[in-house]
Protein backbone atom coordinates (compact mmCIF):
# COMPACT_ATOMS: atom_id res chain seq x y z
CA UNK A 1 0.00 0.00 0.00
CA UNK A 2 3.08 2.50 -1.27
CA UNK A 3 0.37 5.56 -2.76
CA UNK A 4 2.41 7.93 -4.66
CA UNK A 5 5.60 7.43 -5.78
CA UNK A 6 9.19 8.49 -3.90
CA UNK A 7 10.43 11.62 -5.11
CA UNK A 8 14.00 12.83 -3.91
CA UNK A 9 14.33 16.23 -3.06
CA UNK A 10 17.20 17.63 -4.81
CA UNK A 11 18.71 19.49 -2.30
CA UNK A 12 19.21 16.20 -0.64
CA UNK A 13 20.52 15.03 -4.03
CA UNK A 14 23.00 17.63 -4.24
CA UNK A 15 24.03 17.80 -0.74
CA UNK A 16 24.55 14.06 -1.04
CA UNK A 17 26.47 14.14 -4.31
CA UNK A 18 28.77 17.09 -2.44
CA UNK A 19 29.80 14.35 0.08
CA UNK A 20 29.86 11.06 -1.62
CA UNK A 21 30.17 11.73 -4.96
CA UNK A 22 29.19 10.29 -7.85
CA UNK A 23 28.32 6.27 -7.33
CA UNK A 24 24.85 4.00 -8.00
CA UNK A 25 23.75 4.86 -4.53
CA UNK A 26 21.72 7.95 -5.18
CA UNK A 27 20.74 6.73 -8.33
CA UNK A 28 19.28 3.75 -7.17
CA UNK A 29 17.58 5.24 -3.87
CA UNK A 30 13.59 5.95 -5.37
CA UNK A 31 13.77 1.84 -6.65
CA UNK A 32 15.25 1.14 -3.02
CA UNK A 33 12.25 3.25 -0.81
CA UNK A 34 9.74 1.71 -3.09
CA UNK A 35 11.50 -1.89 -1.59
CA UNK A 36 10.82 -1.41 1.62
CA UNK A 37 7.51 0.55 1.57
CA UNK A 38 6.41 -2.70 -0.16
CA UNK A 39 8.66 -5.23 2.45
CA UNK A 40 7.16 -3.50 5.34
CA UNK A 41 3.86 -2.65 4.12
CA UNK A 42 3.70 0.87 4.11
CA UNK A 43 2.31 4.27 3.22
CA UNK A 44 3.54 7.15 2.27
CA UNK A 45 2.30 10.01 4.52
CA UNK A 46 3.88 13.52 4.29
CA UNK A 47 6.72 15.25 2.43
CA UNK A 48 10.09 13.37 2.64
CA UNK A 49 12.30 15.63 5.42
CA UNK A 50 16.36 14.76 5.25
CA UNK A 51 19.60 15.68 6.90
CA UNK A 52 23.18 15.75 5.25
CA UNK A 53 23.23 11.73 5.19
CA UNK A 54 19.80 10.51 5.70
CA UNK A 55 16.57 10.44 3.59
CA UNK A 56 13.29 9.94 6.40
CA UNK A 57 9.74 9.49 4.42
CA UNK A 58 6.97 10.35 7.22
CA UNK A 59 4.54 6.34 6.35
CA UNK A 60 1.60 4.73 8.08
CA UNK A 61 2.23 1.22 8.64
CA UNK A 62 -0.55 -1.38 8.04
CA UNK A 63 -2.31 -0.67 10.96
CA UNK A 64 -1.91 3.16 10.93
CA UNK A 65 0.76 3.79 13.16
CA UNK A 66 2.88 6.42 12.38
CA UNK A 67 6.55 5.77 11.57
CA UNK A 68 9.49 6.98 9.74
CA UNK A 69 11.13 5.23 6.92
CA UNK A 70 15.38 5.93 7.48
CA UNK A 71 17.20 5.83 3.95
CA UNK A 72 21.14 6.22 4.35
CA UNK A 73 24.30 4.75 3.14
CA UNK A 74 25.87 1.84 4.72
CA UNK A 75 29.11 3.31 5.50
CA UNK A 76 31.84 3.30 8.95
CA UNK A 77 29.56 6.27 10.30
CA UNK A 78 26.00 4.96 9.97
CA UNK A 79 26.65 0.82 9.92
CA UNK A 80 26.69 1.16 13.98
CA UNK A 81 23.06 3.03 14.25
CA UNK A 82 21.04 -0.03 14.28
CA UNK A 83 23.17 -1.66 16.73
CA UNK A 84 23.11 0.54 19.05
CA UNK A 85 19.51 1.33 18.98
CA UNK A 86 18.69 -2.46 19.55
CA UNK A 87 20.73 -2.61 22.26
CA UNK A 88 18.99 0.78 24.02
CA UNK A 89 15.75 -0.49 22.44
CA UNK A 90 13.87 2.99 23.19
CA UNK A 91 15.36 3.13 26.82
CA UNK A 92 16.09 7.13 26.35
CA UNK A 93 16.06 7.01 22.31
CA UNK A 94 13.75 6.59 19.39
CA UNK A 95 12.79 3.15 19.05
CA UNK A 96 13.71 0.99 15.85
CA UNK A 97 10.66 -1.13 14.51
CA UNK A 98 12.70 -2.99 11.43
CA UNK A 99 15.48 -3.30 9.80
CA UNK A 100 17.41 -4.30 6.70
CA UNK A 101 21.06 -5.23 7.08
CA UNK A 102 21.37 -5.50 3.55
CA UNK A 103 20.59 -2.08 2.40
CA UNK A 104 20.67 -0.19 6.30
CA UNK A 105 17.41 0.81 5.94
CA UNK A 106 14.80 1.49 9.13
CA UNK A 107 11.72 1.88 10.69
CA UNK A 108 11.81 4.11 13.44
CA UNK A 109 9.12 5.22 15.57
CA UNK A 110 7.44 8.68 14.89
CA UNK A 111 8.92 11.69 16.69
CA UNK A 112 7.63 14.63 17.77
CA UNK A 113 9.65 18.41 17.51
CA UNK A 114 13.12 18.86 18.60
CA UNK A 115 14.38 20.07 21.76
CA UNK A 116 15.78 23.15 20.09
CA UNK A 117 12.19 24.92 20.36
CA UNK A 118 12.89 24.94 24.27
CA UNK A 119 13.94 28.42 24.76
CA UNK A 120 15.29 27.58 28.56
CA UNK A 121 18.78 26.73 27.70
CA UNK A 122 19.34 25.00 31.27
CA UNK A 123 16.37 22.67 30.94
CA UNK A 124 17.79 21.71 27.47
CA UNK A 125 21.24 21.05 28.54
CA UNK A 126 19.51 19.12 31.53
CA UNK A 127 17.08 17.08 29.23
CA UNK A 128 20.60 16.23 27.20
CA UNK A 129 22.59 15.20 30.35
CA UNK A 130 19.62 13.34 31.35
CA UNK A 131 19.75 11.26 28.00
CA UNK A 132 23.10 10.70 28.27
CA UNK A 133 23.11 9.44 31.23
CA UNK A 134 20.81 6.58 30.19
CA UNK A 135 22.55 6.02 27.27
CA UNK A 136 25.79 5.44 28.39
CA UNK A 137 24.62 2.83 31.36
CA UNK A 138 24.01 0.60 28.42
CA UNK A 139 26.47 -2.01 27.56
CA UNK A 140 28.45 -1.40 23.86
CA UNK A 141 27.23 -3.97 22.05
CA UNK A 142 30.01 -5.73 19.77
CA UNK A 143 30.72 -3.96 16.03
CA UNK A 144 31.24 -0.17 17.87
CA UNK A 145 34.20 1.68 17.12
CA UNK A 146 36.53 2.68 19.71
CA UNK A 147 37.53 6.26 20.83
CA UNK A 148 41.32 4.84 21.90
CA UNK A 149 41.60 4.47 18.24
CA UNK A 150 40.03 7.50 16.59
CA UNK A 151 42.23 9.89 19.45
CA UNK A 152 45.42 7.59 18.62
CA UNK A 153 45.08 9.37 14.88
CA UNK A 154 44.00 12.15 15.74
CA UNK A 155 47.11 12.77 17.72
CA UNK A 156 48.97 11.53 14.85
CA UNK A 157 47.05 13.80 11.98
CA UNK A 158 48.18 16.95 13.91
CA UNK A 159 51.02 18.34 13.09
CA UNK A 160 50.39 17.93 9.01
CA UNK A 161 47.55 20.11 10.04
CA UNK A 162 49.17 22.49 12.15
CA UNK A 163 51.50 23.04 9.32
CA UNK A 164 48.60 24.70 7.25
CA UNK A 165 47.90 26.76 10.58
CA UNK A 166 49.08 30.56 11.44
CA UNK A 167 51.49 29.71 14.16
CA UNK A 168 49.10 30.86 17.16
CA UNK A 169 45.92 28.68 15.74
CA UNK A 170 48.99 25.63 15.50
CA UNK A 171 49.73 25.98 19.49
CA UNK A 172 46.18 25.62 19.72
CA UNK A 173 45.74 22.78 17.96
CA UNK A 174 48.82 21.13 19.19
CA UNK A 175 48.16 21.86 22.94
CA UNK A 176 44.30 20.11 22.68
CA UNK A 177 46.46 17.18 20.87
CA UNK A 178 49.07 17.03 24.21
CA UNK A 179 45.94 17.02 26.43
CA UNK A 180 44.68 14.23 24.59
CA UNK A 181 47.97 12.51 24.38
CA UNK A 182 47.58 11.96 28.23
CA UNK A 183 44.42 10.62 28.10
CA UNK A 184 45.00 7.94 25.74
CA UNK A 185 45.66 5.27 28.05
CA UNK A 186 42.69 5.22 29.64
CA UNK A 187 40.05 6.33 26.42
CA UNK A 188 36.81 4.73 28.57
CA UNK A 189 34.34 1.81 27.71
CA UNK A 190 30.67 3.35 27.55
CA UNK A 191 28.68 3.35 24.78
CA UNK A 192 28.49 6.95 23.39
CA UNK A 193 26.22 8.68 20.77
CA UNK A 194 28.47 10.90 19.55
CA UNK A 195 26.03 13.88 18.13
CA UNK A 196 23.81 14.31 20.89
CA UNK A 197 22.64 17.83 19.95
CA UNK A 198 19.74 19.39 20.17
CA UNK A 199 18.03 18.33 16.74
CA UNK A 200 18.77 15.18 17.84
CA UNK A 201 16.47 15.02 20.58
CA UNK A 202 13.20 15.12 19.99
CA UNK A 203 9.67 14.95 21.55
CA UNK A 204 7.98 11.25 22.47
CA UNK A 205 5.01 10.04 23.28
CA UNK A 206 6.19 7.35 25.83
CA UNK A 207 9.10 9.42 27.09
CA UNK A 208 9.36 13.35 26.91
CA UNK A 209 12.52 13.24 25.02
CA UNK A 210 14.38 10.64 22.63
CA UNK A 211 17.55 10.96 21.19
CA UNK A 212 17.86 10.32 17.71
CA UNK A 213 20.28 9.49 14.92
CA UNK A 214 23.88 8.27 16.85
CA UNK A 215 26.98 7.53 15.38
CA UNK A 216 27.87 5.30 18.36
CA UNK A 217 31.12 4.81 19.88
CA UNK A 218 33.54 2.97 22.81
CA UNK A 219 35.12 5.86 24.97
CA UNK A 220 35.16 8.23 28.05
CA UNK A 221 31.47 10.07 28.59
CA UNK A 222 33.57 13.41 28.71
CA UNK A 223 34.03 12.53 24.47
CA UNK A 224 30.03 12.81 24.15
CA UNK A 225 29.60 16.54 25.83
CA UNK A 226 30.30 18.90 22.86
CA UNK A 227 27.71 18.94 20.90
CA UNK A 228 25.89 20.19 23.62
CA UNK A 229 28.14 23.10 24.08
CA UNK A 230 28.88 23.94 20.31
CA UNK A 231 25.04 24.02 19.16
CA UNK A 232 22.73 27.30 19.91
CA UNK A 233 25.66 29.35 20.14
CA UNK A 234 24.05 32.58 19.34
CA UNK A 235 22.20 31.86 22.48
CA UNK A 236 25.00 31.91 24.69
CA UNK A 237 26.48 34.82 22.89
CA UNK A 238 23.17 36.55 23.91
CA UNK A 239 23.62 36.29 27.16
CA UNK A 240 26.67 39.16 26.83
CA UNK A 241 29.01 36.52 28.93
CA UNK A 242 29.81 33.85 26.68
CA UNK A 243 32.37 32.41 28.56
CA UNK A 244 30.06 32.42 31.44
CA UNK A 245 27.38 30.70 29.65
CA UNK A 246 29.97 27.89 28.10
CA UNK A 247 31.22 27.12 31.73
CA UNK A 248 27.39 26.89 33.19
CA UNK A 249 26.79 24.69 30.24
CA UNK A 250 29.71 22.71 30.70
CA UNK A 251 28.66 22.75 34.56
CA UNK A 252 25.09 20.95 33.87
CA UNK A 253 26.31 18.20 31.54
CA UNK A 254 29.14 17.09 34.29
CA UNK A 255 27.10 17.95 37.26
CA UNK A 256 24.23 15.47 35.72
CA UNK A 257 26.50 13.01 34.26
CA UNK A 258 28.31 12.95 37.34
CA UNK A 259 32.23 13.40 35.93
CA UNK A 260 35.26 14.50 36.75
CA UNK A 261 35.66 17.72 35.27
CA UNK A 262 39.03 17.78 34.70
CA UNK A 263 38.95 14.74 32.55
CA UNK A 264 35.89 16.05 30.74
CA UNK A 265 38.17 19.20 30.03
CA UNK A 266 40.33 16.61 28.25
CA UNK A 267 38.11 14.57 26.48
CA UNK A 268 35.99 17.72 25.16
CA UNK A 269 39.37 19.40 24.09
CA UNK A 270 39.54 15.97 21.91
CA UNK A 271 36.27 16.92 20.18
CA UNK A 272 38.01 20.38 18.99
CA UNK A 273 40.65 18.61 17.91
CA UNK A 274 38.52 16.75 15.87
CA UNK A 275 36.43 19.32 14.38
CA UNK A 276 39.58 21.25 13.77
CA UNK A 277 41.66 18.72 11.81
CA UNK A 278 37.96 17.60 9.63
CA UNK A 279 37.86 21.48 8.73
CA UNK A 280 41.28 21.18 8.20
CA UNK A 281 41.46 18.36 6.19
CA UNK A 282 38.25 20.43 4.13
CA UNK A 283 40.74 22.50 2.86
CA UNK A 284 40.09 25.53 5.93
CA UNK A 285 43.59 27.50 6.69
CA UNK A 286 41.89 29.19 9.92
CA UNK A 287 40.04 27.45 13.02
CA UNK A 288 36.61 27.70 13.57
CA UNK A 289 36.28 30.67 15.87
CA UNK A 290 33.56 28.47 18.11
CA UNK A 291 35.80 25.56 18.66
CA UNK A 292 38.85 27.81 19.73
CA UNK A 293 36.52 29.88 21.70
CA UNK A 294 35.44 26.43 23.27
CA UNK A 295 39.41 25.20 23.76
CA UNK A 296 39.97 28.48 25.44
CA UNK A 297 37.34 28.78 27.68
CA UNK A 298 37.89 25.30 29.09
CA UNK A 299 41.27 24.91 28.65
CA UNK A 300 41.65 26.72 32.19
CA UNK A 301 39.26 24.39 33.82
CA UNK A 302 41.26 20.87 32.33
CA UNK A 303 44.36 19.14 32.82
């Protein structure tokens, strides 16, 4: 009971072909939606909606329950998602009704809005911490990458990207790197989501907030705080203290979560490293002024 057929959007076309390039993928993606609206039984029932990876069609299944229909790429960031939302199996995130190993495709539970339409930054920061908190008491299930092995090259992609740095933005960099050169002997075993930000929480029914779309990983809960820090910036900047508001920020998640802060220092400083050397590697010859804002707000707080 498919109705209409799948049409692609083609922003979501083009943003895809930006980061994957040309391959059958893409090409092949209206034949594959039409699959599994069949497989499952399913109805098509709103516009499609999609973020830089992901293609969601809003269906009905057979007995009119609302659902979304996840379309992405199997590829070493998205192959973990239904892993890791079996093993939480809706304990604190959305809630995965099917799935197809072969192609990666889902059925996920409706949502409702996303926790970015609460204007209260501290109850949003809480409801995060909150999530996380669940999340991580989960055991990893087996097939999750490891953060001891995505900080040991990170570390070791540094200084070819410090050499495309002005030498102040290189110290930078290379001081986040020497904080999480210290850490990597002890890079944590929770499970991790990775992106928890706030478009990636959104409303329930059964629970007031789900998290949404991980990229799942083996490491230290500090690793898993950024996003929360990095996203609604412009609100913090409002505030006329930004430094103030990154620290209270900072404050809830480890408060919540119940960490050591120094070691959270470290572990976030890992996640600017990270964005730094991607933007880096994207051919950018200055840092992002929010990440080294970030660095140097916390670095005073860390190791």
């Amino acid at each position: 009971m498919t109705g209409p057929a799948v049409v692609i959007p083609a922003e979501y076309a083009a943003t895809h072909h930006d980061i994957f390039g040309d391959g059958p993928w893409l090409t092949d993606l209206p034949a594959l939606a039409e699959q599994r609206l069949q497989a499952w039984d399913l109805r098509l029932d709103g516009e499609p909606r999609h973020g830089m990876v992901a293609l969601v069609l809003p269906v009905l299944r057979a007995d009119g329950t609302p659902a979304v229909l996840k379309l992405q790429p199997v590829t070493s960031d998205t192959s973990g998602e239904p892993l890791v939302l079996r093993a939480w199996d809706g304990r604190g995130a959305v809630r995965m009704l099917e799935h197809d190993p072969g192609s990666g495709s889902m059925l996920l539970e409706r949502l409702g809005p996303a926790l970015s339409s609460v204007d209260d930054d501290d109850a949003a920061v809480g409801v995060i911490a909150g999530l996380l908190t669940r999340l991580h008491a989960v055991p990893a299930p087996a097939g999750v990458r490891a953060l001891g092995d995505i900080a040991s090259a990170m570390v070791r992609e540094t200084p070819q990207a410090c050499a495309r740095l002005e030498a102040g933005e290189a110290a930078l960099l290379r001081r986040c790197a020497d904080v999480v050169t210290d850490l990597l002997a002890e890079p944590g075993d929770r499970l991790l989501h990775w992106d928890l930000h706030y478009d990636n929480v959104l409303a329930g029914g059964r629970e007031p907030w789900l998290a949404i779309d991980p990229q799942p990983l083996i490491g230290d809960p500090g690793f898993d705080l950024l996003p929360a820090l990095d996203n609604r910036w412009e609100q913090m900047v409002a505030t006329g203290d930004l430094p103030a508001a990154l620290r209270r920020r900072f404050a809830i998640l480890t408060d919540v979560l119940g960490l050591d802060r120094r070691r959270a220092v470290g572990w976030s400083l890992g996640r600017v490293l990270q964005n730094c050397l991607w933007d880096v590697e994207d051919g950018e010859t200055r840092l992002n002024p929010v990440q080294t804002t970030i660095a140097e707000t916390l670095l005073p707080l860390g190791p």
